[in-house]
Protein backbone atom coordinates (compact mmCIF):
# COMPACT_ATOMS: atom_id res chain seq x y z
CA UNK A 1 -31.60 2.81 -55.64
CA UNK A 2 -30.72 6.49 -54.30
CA UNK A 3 -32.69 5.54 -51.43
CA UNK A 4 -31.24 2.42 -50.60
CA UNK A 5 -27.80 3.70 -50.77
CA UNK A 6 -29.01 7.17 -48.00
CA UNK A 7 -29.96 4.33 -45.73
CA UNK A 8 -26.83 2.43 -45.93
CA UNK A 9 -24.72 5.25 -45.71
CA UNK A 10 -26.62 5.95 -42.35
CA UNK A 11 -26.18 3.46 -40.66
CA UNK A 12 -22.53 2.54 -41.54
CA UNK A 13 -21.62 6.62 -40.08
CA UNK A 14 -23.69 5.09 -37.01
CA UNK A 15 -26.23 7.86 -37.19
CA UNK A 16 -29.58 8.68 -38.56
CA UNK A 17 -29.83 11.07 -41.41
CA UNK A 18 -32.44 13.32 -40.13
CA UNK A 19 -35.49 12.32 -42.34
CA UNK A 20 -34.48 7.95 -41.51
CA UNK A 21 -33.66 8.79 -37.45
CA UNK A 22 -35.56 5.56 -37.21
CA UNK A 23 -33.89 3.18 -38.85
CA UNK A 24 -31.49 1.76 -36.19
CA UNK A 25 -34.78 1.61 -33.54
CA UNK A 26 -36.17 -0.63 -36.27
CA UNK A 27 -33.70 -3.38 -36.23
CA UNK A 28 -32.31 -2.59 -32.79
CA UNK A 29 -33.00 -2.57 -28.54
CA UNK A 30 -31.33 0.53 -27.06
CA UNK A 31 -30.08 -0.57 -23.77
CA UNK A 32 -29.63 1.39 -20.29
CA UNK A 33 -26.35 3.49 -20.33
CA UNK A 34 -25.64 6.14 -17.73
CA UNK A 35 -22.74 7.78 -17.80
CA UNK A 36 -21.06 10.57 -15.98
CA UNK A 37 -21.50 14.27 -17.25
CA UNK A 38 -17.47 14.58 -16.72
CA UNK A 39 -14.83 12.47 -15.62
CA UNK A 40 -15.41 11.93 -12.10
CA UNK A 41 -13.31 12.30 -9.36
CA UNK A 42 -13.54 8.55 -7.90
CA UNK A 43 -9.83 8.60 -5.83
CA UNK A 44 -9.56 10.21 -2.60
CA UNK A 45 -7.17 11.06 0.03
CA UNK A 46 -7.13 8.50 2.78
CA UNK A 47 -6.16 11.61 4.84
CA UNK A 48 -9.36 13.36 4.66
CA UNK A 49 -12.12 10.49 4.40
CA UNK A 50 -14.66 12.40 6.98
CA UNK A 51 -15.18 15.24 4.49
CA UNK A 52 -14.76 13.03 1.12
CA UNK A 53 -17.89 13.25 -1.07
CA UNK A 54 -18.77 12.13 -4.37
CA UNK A 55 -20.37 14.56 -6.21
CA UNK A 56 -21.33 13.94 -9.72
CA UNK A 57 -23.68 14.69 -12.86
CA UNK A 58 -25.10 11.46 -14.47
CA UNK A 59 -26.77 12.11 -18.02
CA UNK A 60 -29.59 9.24 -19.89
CA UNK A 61 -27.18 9.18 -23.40
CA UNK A 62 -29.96 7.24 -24.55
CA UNK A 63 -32.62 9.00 -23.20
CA UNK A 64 -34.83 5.79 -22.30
CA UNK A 65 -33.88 5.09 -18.83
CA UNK A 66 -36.96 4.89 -16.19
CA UNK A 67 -34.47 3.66 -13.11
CA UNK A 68 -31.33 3.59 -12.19
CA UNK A 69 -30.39 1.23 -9.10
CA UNK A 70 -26.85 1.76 -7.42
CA UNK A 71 -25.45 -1.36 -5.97
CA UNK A 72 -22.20 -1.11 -3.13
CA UNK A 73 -20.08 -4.22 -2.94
CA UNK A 74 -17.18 -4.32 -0.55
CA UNK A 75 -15.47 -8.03 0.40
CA UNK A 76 -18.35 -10.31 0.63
CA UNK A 77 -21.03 -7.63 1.64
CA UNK A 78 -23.32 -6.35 -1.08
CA UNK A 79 -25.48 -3.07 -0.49
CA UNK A 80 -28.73 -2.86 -2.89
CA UNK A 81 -29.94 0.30 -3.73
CA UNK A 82 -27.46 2.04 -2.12
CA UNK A 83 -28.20 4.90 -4.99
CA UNK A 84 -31.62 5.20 -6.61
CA UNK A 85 -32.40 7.74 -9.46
CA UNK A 86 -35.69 7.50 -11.68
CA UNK A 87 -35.12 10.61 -13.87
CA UNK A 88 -31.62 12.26 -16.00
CA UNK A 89 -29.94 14.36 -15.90
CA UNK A 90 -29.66 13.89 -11.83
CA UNK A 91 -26.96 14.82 -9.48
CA UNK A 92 -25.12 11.71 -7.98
CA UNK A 93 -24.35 12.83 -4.37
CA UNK A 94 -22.76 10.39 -1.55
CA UNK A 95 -20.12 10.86 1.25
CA UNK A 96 -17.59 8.39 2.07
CA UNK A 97 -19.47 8.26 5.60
CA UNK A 98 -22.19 7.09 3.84
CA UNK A 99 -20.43 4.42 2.53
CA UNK A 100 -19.13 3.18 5.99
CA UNK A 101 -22.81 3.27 7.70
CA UNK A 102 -24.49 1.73 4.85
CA UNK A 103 -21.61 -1.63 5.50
CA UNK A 104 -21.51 -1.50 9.28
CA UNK A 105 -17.79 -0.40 9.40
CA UNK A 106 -15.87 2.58 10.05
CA UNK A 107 -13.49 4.83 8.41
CA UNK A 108 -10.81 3.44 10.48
CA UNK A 109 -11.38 0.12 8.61
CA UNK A 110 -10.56 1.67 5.59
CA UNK A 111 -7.08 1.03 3.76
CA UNK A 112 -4.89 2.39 0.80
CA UNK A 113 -5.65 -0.96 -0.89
CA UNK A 114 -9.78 -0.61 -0.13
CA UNK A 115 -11.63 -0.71 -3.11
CA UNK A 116 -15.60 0.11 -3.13
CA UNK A 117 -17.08 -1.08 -6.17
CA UNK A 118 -20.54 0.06 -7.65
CA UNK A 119 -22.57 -1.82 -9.66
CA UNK A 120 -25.61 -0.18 -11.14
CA UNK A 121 -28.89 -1.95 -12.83
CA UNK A 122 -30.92 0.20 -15.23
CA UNK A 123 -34.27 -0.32 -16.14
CA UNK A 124 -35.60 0.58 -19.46
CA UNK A 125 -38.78 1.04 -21.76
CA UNK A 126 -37.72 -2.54 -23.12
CA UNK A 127 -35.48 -3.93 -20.08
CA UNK A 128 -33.47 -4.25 -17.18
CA UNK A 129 -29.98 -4.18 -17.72
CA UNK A 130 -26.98 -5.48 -15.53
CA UNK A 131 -24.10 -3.03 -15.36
CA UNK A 132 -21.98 -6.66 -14.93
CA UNK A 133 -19.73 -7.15 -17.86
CA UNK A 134 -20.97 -10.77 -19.27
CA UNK A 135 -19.40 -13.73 -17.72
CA UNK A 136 -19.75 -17.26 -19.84
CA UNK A 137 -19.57 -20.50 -18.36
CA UNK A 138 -18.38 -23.40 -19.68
CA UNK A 139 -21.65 -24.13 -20.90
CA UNK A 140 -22.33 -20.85 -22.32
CA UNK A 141 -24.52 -19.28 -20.38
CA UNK A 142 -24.19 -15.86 -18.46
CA UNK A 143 -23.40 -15.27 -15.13
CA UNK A 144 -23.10 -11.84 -15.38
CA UNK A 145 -24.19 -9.18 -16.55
CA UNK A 146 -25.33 -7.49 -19.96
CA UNK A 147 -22.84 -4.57 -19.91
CA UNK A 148 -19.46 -4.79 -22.74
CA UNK A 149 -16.20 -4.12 -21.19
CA UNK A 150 -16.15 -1.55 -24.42
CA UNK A 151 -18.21 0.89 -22.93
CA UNK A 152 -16.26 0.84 -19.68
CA UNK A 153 -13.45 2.33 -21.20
CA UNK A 154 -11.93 5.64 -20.04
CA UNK A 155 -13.70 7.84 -22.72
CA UNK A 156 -17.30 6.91 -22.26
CA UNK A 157 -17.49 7.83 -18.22
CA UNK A 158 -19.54 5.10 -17.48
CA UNK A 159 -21.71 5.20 -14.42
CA UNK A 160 -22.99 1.61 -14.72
CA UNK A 161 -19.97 -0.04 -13.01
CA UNK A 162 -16.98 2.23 -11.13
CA UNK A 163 -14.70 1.74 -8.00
CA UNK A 164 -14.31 4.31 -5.30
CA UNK A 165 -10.46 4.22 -4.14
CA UNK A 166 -7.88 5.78 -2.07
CA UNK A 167 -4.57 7.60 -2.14
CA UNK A 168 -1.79 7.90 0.61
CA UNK A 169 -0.20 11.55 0.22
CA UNK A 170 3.74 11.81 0.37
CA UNK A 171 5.34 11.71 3.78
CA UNK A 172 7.09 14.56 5.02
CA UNK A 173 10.31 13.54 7.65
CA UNK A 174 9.80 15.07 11.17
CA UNK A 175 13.28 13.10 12.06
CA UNK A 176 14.70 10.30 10.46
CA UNK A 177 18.21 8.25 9.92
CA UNK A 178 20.14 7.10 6.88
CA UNK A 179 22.93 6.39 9.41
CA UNK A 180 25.15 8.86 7.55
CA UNK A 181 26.49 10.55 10.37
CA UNK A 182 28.04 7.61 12.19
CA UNK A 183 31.75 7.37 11.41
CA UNK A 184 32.82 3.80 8.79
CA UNK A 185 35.71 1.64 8.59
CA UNK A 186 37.05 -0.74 6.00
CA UNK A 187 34.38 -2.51 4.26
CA UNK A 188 35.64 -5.84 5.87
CA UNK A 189 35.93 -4.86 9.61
CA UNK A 190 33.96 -6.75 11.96
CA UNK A 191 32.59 -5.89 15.61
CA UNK A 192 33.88 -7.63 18.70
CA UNK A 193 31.71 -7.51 21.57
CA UNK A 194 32.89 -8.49 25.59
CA UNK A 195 32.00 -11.01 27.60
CA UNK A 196 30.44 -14.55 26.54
CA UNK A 197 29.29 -15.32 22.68
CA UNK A 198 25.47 -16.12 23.56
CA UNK A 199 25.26 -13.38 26.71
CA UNK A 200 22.11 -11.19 26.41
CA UNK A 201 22.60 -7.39 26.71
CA UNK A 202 23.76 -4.03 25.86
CA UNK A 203 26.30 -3.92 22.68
CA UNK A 204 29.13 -1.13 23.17
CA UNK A 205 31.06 0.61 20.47
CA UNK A 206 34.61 -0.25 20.35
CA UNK A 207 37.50 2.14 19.71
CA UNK A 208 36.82 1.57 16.15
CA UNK A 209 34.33 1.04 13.76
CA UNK A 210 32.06 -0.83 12.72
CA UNK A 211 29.65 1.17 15.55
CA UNK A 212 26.49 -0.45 16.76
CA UNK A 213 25.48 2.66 18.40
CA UNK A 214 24.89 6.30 17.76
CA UNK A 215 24.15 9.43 19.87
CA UNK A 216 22.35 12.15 17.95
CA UNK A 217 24.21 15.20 18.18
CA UNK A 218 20.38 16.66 16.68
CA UNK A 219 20.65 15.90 12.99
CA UNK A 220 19.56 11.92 12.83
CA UNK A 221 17.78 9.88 15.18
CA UNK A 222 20.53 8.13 17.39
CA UNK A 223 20.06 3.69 17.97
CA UNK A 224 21.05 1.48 20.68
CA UNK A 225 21.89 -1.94 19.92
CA UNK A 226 21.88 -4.92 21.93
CA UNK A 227 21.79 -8.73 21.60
CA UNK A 228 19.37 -11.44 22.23
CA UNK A 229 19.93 -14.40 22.39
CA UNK A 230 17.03 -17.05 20.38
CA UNK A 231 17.65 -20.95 20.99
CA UNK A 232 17.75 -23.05 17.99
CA UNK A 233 19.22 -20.41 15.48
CA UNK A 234 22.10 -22.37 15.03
CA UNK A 235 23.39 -26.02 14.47
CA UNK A 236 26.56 -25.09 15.42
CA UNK A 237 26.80 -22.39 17.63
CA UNK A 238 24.93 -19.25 19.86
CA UNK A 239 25.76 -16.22 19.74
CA UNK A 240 29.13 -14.37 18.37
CA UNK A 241 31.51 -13.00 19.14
CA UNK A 242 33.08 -11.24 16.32
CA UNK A 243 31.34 -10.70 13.17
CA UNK A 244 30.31 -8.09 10.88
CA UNK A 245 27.37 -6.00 12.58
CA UNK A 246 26.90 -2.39 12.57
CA UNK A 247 27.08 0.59 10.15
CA UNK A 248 28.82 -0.02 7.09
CA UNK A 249 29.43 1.62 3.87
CA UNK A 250 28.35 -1.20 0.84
CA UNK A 251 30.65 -3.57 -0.07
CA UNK A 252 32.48 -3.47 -3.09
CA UNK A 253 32.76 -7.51 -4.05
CA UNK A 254 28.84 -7.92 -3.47
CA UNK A 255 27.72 -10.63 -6.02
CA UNK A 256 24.86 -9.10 -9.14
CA UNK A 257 21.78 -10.36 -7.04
CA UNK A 258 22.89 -8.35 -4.01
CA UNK A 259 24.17 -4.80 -5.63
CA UNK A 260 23.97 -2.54 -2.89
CA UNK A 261 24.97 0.59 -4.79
CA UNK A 262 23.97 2.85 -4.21
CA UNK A 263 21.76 2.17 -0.73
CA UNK A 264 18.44 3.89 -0.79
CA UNK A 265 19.28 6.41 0.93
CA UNK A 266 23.18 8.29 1.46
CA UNK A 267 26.23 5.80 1.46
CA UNK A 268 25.50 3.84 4.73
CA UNK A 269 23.79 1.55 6.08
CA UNK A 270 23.35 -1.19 9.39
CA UNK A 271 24.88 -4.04 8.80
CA UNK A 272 24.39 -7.72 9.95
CA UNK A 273 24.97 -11.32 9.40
CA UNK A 274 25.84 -14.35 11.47
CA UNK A 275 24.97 -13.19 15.33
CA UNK A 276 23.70 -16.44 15.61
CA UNK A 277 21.22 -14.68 17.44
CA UNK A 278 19.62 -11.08 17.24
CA UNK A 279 20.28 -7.67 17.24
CA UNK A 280 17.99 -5.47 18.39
CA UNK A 281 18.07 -1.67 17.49
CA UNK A 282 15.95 0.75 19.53
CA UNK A 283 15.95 4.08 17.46
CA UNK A 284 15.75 7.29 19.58
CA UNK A 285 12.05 8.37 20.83
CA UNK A 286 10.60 10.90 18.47
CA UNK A 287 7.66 13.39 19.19
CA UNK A 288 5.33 13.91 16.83
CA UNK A 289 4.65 18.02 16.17
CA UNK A 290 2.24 19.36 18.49
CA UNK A 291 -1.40 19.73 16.65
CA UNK A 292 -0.71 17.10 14.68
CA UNK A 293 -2.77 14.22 14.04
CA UNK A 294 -1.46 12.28 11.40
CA UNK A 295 1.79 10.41 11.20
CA UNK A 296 4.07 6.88 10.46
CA UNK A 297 7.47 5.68 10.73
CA UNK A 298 8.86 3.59 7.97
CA UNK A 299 12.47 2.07 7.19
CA UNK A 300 13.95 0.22 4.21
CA UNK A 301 15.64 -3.29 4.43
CA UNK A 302 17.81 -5.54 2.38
CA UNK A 303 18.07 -9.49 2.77
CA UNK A 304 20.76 -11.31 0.78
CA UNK A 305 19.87 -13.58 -1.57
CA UNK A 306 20.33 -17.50 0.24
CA UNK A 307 18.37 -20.08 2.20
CA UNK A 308 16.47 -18.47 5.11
CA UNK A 309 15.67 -20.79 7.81
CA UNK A 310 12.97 -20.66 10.11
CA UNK A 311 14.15 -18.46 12.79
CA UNK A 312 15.82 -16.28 10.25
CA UNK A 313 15.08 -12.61 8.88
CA UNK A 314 13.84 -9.12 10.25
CA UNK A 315 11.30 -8.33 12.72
CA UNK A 316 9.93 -4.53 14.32
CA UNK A 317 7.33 -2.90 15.85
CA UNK A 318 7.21 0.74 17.41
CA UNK A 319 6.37 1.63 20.79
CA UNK A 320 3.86 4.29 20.58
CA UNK A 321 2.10 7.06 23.06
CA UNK A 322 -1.65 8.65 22.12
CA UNK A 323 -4.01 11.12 24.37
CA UNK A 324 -4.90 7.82 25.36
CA UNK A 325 -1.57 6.43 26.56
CA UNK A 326 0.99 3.58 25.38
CA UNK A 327 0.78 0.84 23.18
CA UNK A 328 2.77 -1.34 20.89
CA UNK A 329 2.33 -1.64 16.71
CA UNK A 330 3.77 -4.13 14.77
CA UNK A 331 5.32 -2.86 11.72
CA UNK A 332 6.99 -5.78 10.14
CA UNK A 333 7.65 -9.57 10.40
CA UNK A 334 9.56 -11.68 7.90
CA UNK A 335 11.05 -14.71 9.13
CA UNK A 336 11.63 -18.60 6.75
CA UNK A 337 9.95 -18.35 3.67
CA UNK A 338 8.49 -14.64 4.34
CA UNK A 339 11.83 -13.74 4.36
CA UNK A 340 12.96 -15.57 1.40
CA UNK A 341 9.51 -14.20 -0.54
CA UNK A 342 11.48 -10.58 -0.39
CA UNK A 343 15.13 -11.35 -0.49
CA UNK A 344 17.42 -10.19 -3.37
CA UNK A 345 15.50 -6.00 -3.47
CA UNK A 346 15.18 -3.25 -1.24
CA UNK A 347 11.62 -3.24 0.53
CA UNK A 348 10.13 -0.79 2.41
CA UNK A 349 8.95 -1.06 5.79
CA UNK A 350 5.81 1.19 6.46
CA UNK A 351 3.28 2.03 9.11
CA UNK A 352 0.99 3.53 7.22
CA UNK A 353 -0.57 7.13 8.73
CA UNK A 354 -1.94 6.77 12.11
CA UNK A 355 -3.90 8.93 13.73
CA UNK A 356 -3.46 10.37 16.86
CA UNK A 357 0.01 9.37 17.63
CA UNK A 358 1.89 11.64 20.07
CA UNK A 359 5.20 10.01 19.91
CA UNK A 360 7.35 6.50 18.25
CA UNK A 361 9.41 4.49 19.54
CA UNK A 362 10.96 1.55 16.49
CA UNK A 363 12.49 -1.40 17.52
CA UNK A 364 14.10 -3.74 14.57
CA UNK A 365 15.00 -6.95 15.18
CA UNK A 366 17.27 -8.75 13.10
CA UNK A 367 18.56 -12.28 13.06
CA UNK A 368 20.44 -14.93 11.46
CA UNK A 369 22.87 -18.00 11.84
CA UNK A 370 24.74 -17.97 8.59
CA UNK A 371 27.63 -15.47 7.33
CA UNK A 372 25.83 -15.94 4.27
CA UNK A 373 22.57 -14.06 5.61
CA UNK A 374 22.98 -10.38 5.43
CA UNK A 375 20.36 -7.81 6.36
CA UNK A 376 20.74 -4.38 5.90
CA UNK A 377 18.92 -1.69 7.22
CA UNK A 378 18.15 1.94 5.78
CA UNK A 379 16.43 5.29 5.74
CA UNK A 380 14.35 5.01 8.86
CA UNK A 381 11.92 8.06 8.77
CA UNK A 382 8.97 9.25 11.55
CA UNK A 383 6.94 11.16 9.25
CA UNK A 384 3.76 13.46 8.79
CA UNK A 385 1.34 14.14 5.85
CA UNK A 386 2.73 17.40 3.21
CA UNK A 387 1.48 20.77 3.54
C-alpha cells in the first residue's frame, strides 16, 4: 500500500521520485519540444534591418530530439528547412538578410506590419512532431499540427513556432507646424476670396483672419493655399466665395461626436468646409539634415462626422528630392466611404521612414460640397529617427 501511494504521489507533483523516474515513460510518449535558452529577442528596429541578427540558444527540455527542421512562412511563400539542427543545446543564428534571400525579396519590401513566422518540425526517438497548434475540422480531423497553444505561452520560450517582427523608433521633428503662430479671429469668421466663386488659383489673406497663408518667420513651416476647382462636387453650386477656410482656433458649439478640444497639437488648426471645390496647401520645402538617411513627414486630420460623397474628403502626397533626383509619394487618400471609414477621430497621416530623402515637399488636398463637411488639419511634422 506504501508503495502504491509513492507512485501516486509522483506523478500527481508531475515528477519522478528518483528510484520510479520511469513511471511517466511507461504510460506516456514524450514529444519534441525546443525551446529557447532565454527569452529571445524576436522584434527589431525597422531602422537597422542590414545588421539585425537573431542570435539564440535552443535547449532539448526533453532530451529526445534527433532533428529539428525550421520552416519560414511569409504571405503565401513557405521556406522548408530554412533552419536545420540535429543535436541540443545548439546556437540558433540567422540575419534578417537571410531572411530576404531565402524569399526572393528585399529589405526594402519589408514593413512595420511584416510578420515572419517560423514553424519548426521535430523529429523524435518515437515521432515527428508539427510545431502547428492542432486545427479540427468539422469532421474532426487535424489539419494542423500536434503542438498545444499551452506550451506557446510566454513562460515556456518555445522555439517550435515564433514570429520575427518589427518596430518603428519615435520620430524626432527637423521642422514642423501646429499652425500656432498664425494670428485667429472669432471662431465664426469666414474667408472671402476675389474674383469668381469656381476661379482656379492663388488664395490671398485678407486684412483679417481667418488666414489661408503663412510665411515662416523660422519657427514653423509656412503654407500656401490655393483653390481648385473639381466638377461634380456640388448639386448646387462650384466653388465659394465666402466660407469658413483657414486657421482657426476649435469651436466652442461643436456637437459630442466632433469635440475638438483640445486639437492634437497647440490650440489651432486649418480649417475647411464647403469650398465646393478644393483647397490645396503646399507646406514650405524642408531639407532633410545633411548625413542623414532616414526620414518622413506626417500630419494629423479631422473629418466631421456626416455623409461623405464621392468626391469628398482629404487627399496628399509630398514632393520629394534623393541623390537620385525628384519624385512624387503619395501619403494619403480618403475620399466617399474611405473618408466616412475614419470620420468622427483624429488620424494620423504618416509616411513612414524613407531612406535617402534629401528634401519634402507636402501637398494636402482637401475638399467638400457641404457646410456640414469639416476637415481639419494638424501637427504636420518632417521628421528623422532619435538619437
Amino acid at each position: 500500500m506504501k508503495n502504491i501511494y509513492k507512485y501516486l504521489l509522483c506523478f500527481l507533483a508531475i515528477f519522478a521520485c528518483e528510484d520510479d523516474k520511469n513511471l511517466l515513460e511507461d504510460i506516456a510518449v514524450r514529444g519534441g519540444f525546443i525551446q529557447f535558452n532565454e527569452v529571445p529577442t524576436l522584434v527589431f528596429n525597422i531602422l537597422e534591418l542590414d545588421t539585425s541578427t537573431i542570435s539564440e540558444q535552443l535547449v532539448d527540455p526533453n532530451n529526445n530530439a534527433t532533428n529539428y527542421a525550421l520552416a519560414l512562412y511569409y504571405e503565401d511563400m513557405v521556406i522548408n528547412d530554412f533552419v536545420v539542427i540535429n543535436s541540443f543545446p545548439a546556437e540558433l543564428n540567422f540575419t534578417i538578410n537571410d531572411i530576404v534571400s531565402a524569399l526572393g525579396i528585399t529589405t526594402a519590401d519589408i514593413a512595420q506590419s511584416s510578420k515572419f513566422t517560423f514553424v519548426a518540425t521535430v523529429t523524435t526517438t518515437t515521432g515527428v512532431f508539427s510545431g502547428l497548434s492542432p486545427d479540427f475540422d468539422d469532421n474532426n480531423v487535424n489539419q494542423g499540427g500536434d503542438s498545444t497553444v499551452r506550451l506557446k505561452s510566454t513562460g515556456f520560450r518555445d522555439a517550435i513556432e515564433f514570429d520575427v517582427t518589427f518596430f518603428t523608433p519615435p520620430g524626432r521633428t527637423i521642422k514642423g507646424t501646429s499652425f500656432e503662430e498664425v494670428p485667429v479671429g472669432d471662431e465664426n469668421a469666414t474667408y472671402t476670396r476675389n474674383g469668381g466663386a469656381n476661379e482656379a488659383g492663388d488664395l490671398v489673406n485678407g486684412a483679417n483672419p481667418p488666414f489661408v497663408d503663412f510665411t515662416s518667420t523660422g519657427g514653423e513651416i509656412g503654407f500656401n493655399s490655393e483653390f481648385v476647382p473639381v466638377d461634380n462636387i456640388s448639386t448646387s453650386s462650384l466653388g465659394f466665395t465666402s466660407e469658413r477656410i483657414g486657421v482657426t482656433a476649435p469651436l466652442s458649439d461643436e456637437t459630442t461626436d466632433d469635440t475638438l478640444v483640445p486639437f492634437p497639437d497647440g490650440n489651432q488648426a486649418f480649417h475647411m468646409e464647403d469650398a465646393d471645390g478644393a483647397i490645396r496647401i503646399t507646406f514650405d520645402t524642408v531639407n532633410v539634415p545633411a548625413g542623414q538617411e532616414n526620414s518622413g513627414v506626417s500630419f494629423q486630420y479631422f473629418l466631421r462626422t456626416t455623409s461623405w460623397e464621392t468626391l469628398d474628403g482629404i487627399k496628399a502626397y509630398a514632393n520629394i528630392t534623393t541623390d537620385a533626383g525628384s519624385e512624387v509619394i503619395q501619403i494619403l487618400h480618403k475620399l466617399d466611404d474611405d473618408a466616412e471609414e475614419v470620420e468622427g477621430v483624429w488620424n494620423t497621416a504618416n509616411s513612414g521612414f524613407l531612406k535617402g530623402v534629401r528634401s519634402y515637399e507636402l501637398v494636402i488636398e482637401i475638399q467638400s460640397g457641404h457646410d456640414t463637411e469639416d476637415i481639419y488639419i494638424d501637427n504636420v511634422i518632417v521628421f528623422e529617427p532619435e538619437i
